[in-house]
Protein backbone atom coordinates (compact mmCIF):
# COMPACT_ATOMS: atom_id res chain seq x y z
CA UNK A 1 0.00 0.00 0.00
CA UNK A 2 2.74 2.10 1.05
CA UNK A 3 4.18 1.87 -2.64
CA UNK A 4 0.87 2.21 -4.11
CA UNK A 5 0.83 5.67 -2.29
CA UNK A 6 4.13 6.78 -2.90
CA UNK A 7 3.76 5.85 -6.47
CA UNK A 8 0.61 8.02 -6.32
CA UNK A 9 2.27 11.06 -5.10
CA UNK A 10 5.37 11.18 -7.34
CA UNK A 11 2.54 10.96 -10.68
CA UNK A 12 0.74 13.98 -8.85
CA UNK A 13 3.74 15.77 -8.70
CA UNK A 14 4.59 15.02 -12.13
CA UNK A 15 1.33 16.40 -13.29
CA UNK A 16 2.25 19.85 -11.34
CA UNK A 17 5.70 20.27 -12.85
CA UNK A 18 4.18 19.20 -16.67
CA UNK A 19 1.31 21.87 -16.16
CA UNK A 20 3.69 24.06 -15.48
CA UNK A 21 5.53 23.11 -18.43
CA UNK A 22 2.57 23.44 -19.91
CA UNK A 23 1.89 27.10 -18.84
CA UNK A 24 5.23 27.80 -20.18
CA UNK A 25 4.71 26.79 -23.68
CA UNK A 26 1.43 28.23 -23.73
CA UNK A 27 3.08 31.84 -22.67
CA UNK A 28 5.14 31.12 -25.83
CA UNK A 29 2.27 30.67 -28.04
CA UNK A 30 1.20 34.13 -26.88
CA UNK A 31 4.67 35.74 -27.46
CA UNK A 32 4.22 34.33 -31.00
CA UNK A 33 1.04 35.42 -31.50
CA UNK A 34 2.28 39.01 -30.18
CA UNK A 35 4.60 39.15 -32.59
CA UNK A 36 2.57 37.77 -35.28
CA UNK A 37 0.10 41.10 -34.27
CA UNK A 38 3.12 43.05 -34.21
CA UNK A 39 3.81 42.05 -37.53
CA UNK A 40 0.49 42.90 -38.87
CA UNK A 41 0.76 46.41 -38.12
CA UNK A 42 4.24 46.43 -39.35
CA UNK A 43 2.34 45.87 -43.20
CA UNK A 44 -0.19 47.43 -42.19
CA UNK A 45 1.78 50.81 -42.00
CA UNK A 46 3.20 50.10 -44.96
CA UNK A 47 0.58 49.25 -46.85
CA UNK A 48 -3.24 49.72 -45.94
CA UNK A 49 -5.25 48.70 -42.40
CA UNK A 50 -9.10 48.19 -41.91
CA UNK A 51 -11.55 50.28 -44.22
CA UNK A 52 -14.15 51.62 -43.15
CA UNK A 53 -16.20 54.03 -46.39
CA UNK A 54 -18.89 57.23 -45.23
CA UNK A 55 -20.06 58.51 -48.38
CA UNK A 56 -20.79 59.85 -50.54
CA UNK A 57 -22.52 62.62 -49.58
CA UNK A 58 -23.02 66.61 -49.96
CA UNK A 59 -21.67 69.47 -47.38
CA UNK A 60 -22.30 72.67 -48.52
CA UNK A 61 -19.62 75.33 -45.85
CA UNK A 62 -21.10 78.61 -44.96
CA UNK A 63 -18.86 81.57 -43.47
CA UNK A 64 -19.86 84.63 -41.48
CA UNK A 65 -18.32 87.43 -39.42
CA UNK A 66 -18.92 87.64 -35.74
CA UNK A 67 -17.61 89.95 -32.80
CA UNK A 68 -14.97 88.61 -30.66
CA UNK A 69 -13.60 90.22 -27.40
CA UNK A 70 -10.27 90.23 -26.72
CA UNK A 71 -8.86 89.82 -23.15
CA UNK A 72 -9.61 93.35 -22.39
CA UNK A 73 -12.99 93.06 -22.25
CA UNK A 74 -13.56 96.30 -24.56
CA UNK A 75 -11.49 96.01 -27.62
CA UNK A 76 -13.43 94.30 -30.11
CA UNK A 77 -12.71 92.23 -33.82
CA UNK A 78 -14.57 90.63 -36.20
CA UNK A 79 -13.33 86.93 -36.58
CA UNK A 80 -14.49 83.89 -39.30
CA UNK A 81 -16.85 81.46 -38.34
CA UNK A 82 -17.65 78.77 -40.89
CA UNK A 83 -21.04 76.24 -40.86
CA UNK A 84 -22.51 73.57 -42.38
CA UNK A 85 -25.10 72.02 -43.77
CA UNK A 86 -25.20 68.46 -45.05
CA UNK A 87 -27.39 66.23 -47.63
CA UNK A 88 -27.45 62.52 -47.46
CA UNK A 89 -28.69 60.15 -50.74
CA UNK A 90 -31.84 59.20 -51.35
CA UNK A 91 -30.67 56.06 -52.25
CA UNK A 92 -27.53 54.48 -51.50
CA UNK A 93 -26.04 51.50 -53.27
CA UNK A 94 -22.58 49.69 -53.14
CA UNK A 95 -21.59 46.31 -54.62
CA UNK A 96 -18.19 45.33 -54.24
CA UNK A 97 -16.00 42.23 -54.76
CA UNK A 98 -13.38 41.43 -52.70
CA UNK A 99 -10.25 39.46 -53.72
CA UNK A 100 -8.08 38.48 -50.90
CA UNK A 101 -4.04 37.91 -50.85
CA UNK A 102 -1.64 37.25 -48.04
CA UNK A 103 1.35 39.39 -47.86
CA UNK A 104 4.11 37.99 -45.51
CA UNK A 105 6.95 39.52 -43.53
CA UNK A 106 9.56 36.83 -42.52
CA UNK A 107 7.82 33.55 -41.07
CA UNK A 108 4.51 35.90 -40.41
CA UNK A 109 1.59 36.78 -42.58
CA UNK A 110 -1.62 39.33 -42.54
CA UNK A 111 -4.57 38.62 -44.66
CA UNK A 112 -5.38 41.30 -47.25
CA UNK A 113 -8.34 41.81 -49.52
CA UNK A 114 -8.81 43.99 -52.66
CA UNK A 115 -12.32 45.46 -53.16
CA UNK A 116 -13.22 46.46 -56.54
CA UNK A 117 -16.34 48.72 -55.35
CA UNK A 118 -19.06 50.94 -57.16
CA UNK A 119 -21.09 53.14 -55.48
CA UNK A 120 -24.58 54.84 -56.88
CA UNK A 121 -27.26 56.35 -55.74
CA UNK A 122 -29.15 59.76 -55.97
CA UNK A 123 -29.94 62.77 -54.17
CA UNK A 124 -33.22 65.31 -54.24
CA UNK A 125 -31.78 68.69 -53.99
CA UNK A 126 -34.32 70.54 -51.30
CA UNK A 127 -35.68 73.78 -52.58
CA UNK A 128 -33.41 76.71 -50.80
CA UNK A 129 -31.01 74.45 -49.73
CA UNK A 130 -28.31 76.24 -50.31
CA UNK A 131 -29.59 79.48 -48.60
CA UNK A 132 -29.42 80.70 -44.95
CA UNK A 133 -30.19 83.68 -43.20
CA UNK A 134 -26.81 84.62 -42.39
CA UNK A 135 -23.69 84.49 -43.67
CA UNK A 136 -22.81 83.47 -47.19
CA UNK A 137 -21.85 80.06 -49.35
CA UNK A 138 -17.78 79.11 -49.75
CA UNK A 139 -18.11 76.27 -50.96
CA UNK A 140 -19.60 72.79 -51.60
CA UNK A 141 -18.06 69.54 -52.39
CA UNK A 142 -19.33 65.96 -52.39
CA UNK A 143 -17.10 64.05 -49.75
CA UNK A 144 -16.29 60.42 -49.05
CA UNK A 145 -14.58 59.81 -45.92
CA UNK A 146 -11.80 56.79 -46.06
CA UNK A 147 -10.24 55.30 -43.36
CA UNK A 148 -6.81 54.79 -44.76
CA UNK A 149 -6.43 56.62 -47.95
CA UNK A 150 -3.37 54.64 -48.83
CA UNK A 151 -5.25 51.64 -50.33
CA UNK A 152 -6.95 53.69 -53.24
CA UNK A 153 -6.01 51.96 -56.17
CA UNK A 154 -6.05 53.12 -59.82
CA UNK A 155 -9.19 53.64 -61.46
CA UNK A 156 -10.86 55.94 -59.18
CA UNK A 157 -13.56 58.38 -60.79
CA UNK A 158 -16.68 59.80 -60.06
CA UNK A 159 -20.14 60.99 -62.49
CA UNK A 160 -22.85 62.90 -60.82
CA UNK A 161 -25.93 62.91 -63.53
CA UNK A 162 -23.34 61.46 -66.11
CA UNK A 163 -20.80 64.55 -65.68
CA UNK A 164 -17.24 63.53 -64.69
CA UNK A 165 -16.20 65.33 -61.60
CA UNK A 166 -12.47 65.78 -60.44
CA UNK A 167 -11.54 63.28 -57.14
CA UNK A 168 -9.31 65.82 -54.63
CA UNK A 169 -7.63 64.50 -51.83
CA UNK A 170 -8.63 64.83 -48.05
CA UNK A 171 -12.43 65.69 -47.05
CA UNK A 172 -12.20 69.24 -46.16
CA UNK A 173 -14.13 68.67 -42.82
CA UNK A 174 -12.29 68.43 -39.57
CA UNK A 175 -15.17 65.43 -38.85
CA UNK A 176 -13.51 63.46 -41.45
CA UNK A 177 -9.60 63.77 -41.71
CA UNK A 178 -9.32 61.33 -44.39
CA UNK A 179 -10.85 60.95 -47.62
CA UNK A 180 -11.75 62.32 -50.92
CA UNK A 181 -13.74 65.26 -52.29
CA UNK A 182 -15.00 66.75 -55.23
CA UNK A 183 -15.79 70.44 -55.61
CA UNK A 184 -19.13 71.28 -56.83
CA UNK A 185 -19.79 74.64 -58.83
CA UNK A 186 -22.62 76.40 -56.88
CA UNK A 187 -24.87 77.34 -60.80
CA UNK A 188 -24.65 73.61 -61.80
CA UNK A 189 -26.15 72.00 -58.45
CA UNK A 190 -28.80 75.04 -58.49
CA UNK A 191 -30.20 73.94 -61.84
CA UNK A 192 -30.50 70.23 -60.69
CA UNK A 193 -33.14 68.68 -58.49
CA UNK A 194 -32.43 65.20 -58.66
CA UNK A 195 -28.55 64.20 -58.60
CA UNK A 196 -27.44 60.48 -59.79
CA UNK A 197 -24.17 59.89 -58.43
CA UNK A 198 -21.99 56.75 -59.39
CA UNK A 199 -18.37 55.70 -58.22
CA UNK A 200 -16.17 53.52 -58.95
CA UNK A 201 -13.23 53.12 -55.70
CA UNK A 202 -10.59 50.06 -55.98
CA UNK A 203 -9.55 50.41 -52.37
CA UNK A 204 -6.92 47.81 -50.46
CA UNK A 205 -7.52 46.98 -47.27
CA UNK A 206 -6.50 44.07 -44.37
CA UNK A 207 -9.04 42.07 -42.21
CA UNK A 208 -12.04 44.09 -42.35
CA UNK A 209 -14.49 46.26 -44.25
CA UNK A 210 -17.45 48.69 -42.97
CA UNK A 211 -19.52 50.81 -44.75
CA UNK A 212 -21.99 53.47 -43.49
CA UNK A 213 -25.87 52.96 -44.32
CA UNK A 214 -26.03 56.60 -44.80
CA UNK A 215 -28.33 56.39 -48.19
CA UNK A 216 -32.32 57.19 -46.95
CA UNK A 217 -32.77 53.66 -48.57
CA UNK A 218 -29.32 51.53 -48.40
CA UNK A 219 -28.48 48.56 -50.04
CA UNK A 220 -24.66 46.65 -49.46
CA UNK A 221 -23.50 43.89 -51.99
CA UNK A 222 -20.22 42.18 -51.12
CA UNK A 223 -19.05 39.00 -52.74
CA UNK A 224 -15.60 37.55 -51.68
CA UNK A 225 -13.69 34.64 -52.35
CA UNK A 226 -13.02 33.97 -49.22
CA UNK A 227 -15.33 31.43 -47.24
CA UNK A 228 -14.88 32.23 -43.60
CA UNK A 229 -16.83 35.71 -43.23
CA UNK A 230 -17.72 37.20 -39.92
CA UNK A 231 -20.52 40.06 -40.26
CA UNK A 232 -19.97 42.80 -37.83
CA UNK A 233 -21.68 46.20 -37.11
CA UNK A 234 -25.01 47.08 -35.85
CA UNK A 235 -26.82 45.44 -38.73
CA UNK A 236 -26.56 41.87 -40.18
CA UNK A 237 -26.93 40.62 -44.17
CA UNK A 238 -30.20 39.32 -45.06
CA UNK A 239 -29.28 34.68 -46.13
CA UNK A 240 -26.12 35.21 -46.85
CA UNK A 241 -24.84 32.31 -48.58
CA UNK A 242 -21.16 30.94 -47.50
CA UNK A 243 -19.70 27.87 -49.73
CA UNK A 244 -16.35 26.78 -50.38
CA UNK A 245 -15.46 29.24 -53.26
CA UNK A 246 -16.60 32.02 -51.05
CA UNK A 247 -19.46 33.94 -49.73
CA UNK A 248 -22.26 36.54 -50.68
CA UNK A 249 -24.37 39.36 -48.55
CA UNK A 250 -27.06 41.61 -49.13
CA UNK A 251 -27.62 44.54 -46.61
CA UNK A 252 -30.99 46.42 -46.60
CA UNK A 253 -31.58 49.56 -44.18
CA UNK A 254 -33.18 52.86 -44.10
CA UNK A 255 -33.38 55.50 -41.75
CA UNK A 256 -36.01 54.24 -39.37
CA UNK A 257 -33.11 51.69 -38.83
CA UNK A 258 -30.00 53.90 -38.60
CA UNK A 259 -31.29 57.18 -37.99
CA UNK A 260 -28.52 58.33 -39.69
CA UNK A 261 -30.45 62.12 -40.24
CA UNK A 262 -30.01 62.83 -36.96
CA UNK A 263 -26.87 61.21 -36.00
CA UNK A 264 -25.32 62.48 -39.15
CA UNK A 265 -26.82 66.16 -38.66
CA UNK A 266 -24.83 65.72 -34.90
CA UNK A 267 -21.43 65.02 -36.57
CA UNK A 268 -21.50 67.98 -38.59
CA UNK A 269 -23.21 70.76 -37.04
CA UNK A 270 -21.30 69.30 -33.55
CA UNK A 271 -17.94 67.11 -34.50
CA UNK A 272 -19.35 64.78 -32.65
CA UNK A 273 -19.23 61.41 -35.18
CA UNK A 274 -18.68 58.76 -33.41
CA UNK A 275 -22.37 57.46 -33.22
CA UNK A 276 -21.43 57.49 -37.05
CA UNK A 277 -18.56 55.30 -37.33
CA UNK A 278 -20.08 53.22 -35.06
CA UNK A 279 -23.24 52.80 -37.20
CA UNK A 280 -21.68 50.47 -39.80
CA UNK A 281 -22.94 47.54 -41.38
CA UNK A 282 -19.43 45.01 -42.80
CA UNK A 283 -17.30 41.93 -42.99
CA UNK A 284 -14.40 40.72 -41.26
CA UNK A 285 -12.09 38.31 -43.16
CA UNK A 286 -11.66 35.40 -40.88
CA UNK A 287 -8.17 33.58 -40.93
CA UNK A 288 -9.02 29.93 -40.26
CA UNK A 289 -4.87 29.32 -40.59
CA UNK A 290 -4.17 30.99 -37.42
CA UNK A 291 -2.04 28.52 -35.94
CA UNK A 292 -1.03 29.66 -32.96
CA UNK A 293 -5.17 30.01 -31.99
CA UNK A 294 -5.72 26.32 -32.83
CA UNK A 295 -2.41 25.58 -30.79
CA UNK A 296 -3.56 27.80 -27.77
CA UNK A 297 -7.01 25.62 -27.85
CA UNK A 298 -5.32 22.57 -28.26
CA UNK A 299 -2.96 23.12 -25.06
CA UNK A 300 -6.39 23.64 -23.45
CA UNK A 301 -7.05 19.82 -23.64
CA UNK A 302 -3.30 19.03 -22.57
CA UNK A 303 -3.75 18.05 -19.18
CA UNK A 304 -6.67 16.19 -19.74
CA UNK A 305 -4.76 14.24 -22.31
CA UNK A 306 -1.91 14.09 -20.38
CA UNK A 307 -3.61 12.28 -17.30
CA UNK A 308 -5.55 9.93 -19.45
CA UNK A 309 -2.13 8.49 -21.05
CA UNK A 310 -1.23 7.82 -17.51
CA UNK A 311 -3.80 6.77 -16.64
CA UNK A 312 -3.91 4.29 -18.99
CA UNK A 313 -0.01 3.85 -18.48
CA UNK A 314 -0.58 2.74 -14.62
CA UNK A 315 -3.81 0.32 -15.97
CA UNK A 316 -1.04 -1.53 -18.33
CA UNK A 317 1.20 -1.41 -14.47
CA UNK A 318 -1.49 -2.63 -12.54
CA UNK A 319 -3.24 -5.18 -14.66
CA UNK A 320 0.11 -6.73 -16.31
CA UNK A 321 1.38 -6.82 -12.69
CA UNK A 322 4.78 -5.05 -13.87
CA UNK A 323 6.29 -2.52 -11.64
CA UNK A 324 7.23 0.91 -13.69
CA UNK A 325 9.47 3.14 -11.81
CA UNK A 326 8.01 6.51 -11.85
CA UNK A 327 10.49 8.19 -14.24
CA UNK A 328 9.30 6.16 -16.72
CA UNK A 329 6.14 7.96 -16.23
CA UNK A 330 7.87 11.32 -16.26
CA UNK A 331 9.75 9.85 -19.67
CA UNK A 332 5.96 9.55 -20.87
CA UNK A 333 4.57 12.45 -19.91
CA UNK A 334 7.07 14.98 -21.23
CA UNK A 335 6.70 13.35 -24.54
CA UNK A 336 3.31 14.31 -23.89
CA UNK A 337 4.33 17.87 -23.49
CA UNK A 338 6.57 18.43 -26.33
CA UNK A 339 4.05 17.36 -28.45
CA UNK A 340 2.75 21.11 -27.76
CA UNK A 341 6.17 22.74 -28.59
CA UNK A 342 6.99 20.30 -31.75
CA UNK A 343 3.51 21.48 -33.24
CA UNK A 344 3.90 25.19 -32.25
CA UNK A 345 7.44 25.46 -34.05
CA UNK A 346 6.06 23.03 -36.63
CA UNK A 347 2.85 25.00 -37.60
CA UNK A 348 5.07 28.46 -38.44
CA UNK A 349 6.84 26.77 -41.56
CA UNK A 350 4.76 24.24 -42.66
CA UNK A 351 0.34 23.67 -42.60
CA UNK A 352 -1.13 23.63 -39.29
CA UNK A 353 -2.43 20.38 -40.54
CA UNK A 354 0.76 19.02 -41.72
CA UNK A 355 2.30 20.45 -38.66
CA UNK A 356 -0.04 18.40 -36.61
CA UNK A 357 0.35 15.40 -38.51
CA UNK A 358 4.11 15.23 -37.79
CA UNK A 359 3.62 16.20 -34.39
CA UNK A 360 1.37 13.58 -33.25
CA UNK A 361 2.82 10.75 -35.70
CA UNK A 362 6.05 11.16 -34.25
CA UNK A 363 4.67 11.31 -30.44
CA UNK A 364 3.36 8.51 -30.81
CA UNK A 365 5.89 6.56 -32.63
CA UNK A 366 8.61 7.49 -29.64
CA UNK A 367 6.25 6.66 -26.92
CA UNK A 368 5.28 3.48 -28.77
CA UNK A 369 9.55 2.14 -28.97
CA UNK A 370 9.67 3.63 -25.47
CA UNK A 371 6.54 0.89 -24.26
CA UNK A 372 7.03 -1.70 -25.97
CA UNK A 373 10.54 -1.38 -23.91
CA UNK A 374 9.16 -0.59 -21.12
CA UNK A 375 6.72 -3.64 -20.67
CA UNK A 376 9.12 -5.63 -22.20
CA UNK A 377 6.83 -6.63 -25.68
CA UNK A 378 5.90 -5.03 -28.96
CA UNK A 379 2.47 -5.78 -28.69
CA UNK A 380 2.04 -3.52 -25.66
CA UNK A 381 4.05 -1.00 -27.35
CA UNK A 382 1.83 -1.15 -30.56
CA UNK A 383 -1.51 -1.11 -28.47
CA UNK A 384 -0.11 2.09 -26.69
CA UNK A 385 0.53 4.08 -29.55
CA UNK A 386 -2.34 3.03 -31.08
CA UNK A 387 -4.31 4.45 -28.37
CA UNK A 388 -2.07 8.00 -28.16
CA UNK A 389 -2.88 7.82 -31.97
CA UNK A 390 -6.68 7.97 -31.18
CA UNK A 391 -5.92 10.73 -28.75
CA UNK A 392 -4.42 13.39 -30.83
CA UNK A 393 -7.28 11.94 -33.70
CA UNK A 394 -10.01 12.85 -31.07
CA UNK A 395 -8.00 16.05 -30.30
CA UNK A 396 -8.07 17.38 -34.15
CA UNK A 397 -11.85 16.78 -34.12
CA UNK A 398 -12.02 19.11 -31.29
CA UNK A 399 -10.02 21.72 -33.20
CA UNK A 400 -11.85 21.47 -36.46
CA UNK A 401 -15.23 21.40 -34.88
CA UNK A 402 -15.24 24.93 -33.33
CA UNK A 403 -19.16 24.90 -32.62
CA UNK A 404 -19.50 21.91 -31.53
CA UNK A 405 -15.93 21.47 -29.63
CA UNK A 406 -17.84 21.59 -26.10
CA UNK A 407 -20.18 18.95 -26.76
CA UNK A 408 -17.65 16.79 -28.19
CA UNK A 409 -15.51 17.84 -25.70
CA UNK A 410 -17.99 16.49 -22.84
CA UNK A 411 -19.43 13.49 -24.50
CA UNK A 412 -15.46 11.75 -24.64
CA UNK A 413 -14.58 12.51 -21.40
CA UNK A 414 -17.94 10.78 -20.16
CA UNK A 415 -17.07 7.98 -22.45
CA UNK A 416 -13.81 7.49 -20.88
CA UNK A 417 -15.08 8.00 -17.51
CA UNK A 418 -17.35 5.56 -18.05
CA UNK A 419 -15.13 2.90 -20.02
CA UNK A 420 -12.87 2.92 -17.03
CA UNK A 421 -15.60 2.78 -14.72
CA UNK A 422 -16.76 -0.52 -16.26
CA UNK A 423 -13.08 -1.90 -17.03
CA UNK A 424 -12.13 -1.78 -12.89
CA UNK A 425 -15.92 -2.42 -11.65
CA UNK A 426 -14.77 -5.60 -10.68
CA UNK A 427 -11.14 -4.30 -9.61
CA UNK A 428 -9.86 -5.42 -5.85
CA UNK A 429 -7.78 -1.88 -5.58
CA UNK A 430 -7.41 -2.84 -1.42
CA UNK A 431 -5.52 -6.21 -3.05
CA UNK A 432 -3.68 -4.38 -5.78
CA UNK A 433 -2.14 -2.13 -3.22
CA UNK A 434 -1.05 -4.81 -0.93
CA UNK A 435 -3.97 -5.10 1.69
CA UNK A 436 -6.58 -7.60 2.39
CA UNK A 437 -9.90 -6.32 2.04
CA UNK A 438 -12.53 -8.29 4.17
């Protein structure tokens, strides 16, 4: 019994020191992953980050003179005071198709996409809209804000009611720091009512693309070929379809759904926008390849892997009636361990698949020479990798299935629970340690 215990106690205290191994190599799989990040905005700054598109849409800027008093208190000036007033489309589409690329520093990568967009829609001019009480008109210009300007690509022109317009860059508005405009002559948009606008903007980007439902009447097309899609902002497509080449949505909104009027009237009367950036409809571009996320989940499982390979290690002990010293467990369970590290190191030159492959082939292989040593025939050996095999097969299901990892999760631990609970229902444990039960 004594042995039993001590025997016990030394496999406890092996667990400890390999979950702290454990915690070790998972803090590596962060560093990684820090750098990786790192990386990311590395291209990022050298190329083009998230996009996010507002517009287009009309500001018409209004100056006036007003008093201001000095320190003094008596000495009066007249100072410059500009003002806005803004007009949003009517309607407001944009289809665009994205084409996505990886672009690699080193061992790292970021996922980029090209977006080959047009935008269209109208606007009804109000009658006096370009009058006010006070002051008098500067200017007016038809403004598309743009996250990061660097990823405009060739090609980029604009036609309001078929007339080509000159792209400028910047927005004019401190609202909107980045972006294009166009300047509109004052006795053209006075003889229009109705304004047809149409775009065409090839803009790079990385990760993720929002657009503003800023159109009275909105309506988002994006097509990818990229098949893991995650639709963020305060609005999601209407069946979009997801298949292997790539996915499809359709947005639909209008202003009982946005109320982009007022929050839009806010930004530019007040600077105060972010209620618009925030109201975005979009896509983020997925990257299933991560590796160092699938190797963070699968470290997740390690223990629990760990103790059922000794577990099943001191069944072979106890029902073979061989005595195995307890650094051949430790031999066992380190194996166990740099499993982890082989398929971290693995993953960042090869697949993670491939990397995982290797990993778990060669695991197993080693622990399966090291057992059939060990208990002194090949058979044993053979049966024990075969079952470490099964393991790291049950593991990858876990990885793959990302909704359904829990359940899977909970249903083979029950089934192992209750395989062992059957196998040693009949087990004498008071005669396997060396006492006599009565």
């Amino acid at each position: 019994m004594m042995q039993l215990r001590y025997k016990l106690i030394a496999i406890g205290v092996l667990l400890l020191v390999l979950i702290i191994a454990l915690t070790m190599i998972n803090g590596l799989v962060e560093e990684r992953q820090s750098l990786q990040v790192d990386v990311q905005h590395e291209i990022a700054r050298s190329s083009s980050g998230e996009q996010q598109i507002i517009g287009p849409f009309l500001v018409a800027q209004f100056k006036k003179k007003v008093p201001e008093i000095l320190a003094d208190g008596k000495t009066r000036r007249m100072r410059t005071k500009y003002f806005y007033k803004n007009l949003l489309p009517t309607t407001y589409k944009f289809d665009s198709e994205l084409d996505t690329h990886y672009r690699s520093l080193g061992i790292y990568k970021a996922l980029l996409y090209k977006a080959d967009s047009v935008i269209s829609g109208g606007f009804v001019i109000p009658d006096k809209w370009l009058e006010v009480s006070e002051g008098s008109l500067e200017k007016i210009s038809m403004v598309t804000a743009i996250t990061d300007v660097r990823g405009i690509q060739n090609g980029l022109n604009m036609t309001l009611n078929e007339k080509e317009f000159e792209l400028l860059p910047s927005t004019g508005l401190k609202q909107f720091k980045h972006g294009i405009h166009s300047v509109i002559d004052q006795n053209w948009l006075e003889k229009q009512k109705n304004i047809k606008f149409n775009m065409a903007l090839n803009l790079q980007g990385m990760q993720r693309l929002n657009i503003a439902p800023i159109g009275k009447e909105t309506d988002v097309n994006l097509n990818a070929n990229w098949r893991h899609p995650s639709f963020i902002g305060n609005f999601l497509p209407h069946k979009p379809s997801i298949t292997e080449q790539g996915f499809s949505a359709n947005w639909q909104t209008t202003f009982f759904s946005t109320n982009m009027s007022a929050i839009f009237e806010e930004c530019i009367v007040y600077s105060r926008c972010s209620d618009v950036r925030d109201s975005t409809l979009g896509v983020s571009l997925v990257d299933p390849v991560n590796q160092y996320l699938k190797t963070e989940r699968a470290i997740k499982y390690a223990v629990l892997f760990i103790m059922l390979t000794l577990l099943a290690f001191m069944l072979f002990e106890l029902f073979k009636g061989l005595a195995i010293h307890p650094v051949q467990y430790a031999f066992v369970g380190i194996a166990m361990a740099i499993f982890y590290l082989l398929l971290l190191s693995l993953s960042e030159h090869v697949a993670f698949n491939t990397a995982y492959f290797i990993s778990s082939f060669s695991c197993a292989a080693v622990l399966g020479v090291y057992i059939s040593g060990v208990l002194g025939h090949i058979k044993h050996g053979l049966t024990f990798s075969g079952g470490i095999v099964i393991l790291y097969s049950i593991l990858f299901g876990l990885l793959v299935a990302e909704d359904f990892a829990l359940l899977m999760g909970s249903i083979f631990v029950f089934f192992v629970l209750a395989t062992v609970m059957v196998a040693t229902r009949k087990v004498n444990w008071y005669q396997l340690g060396g006492v006599n039960s009565k």
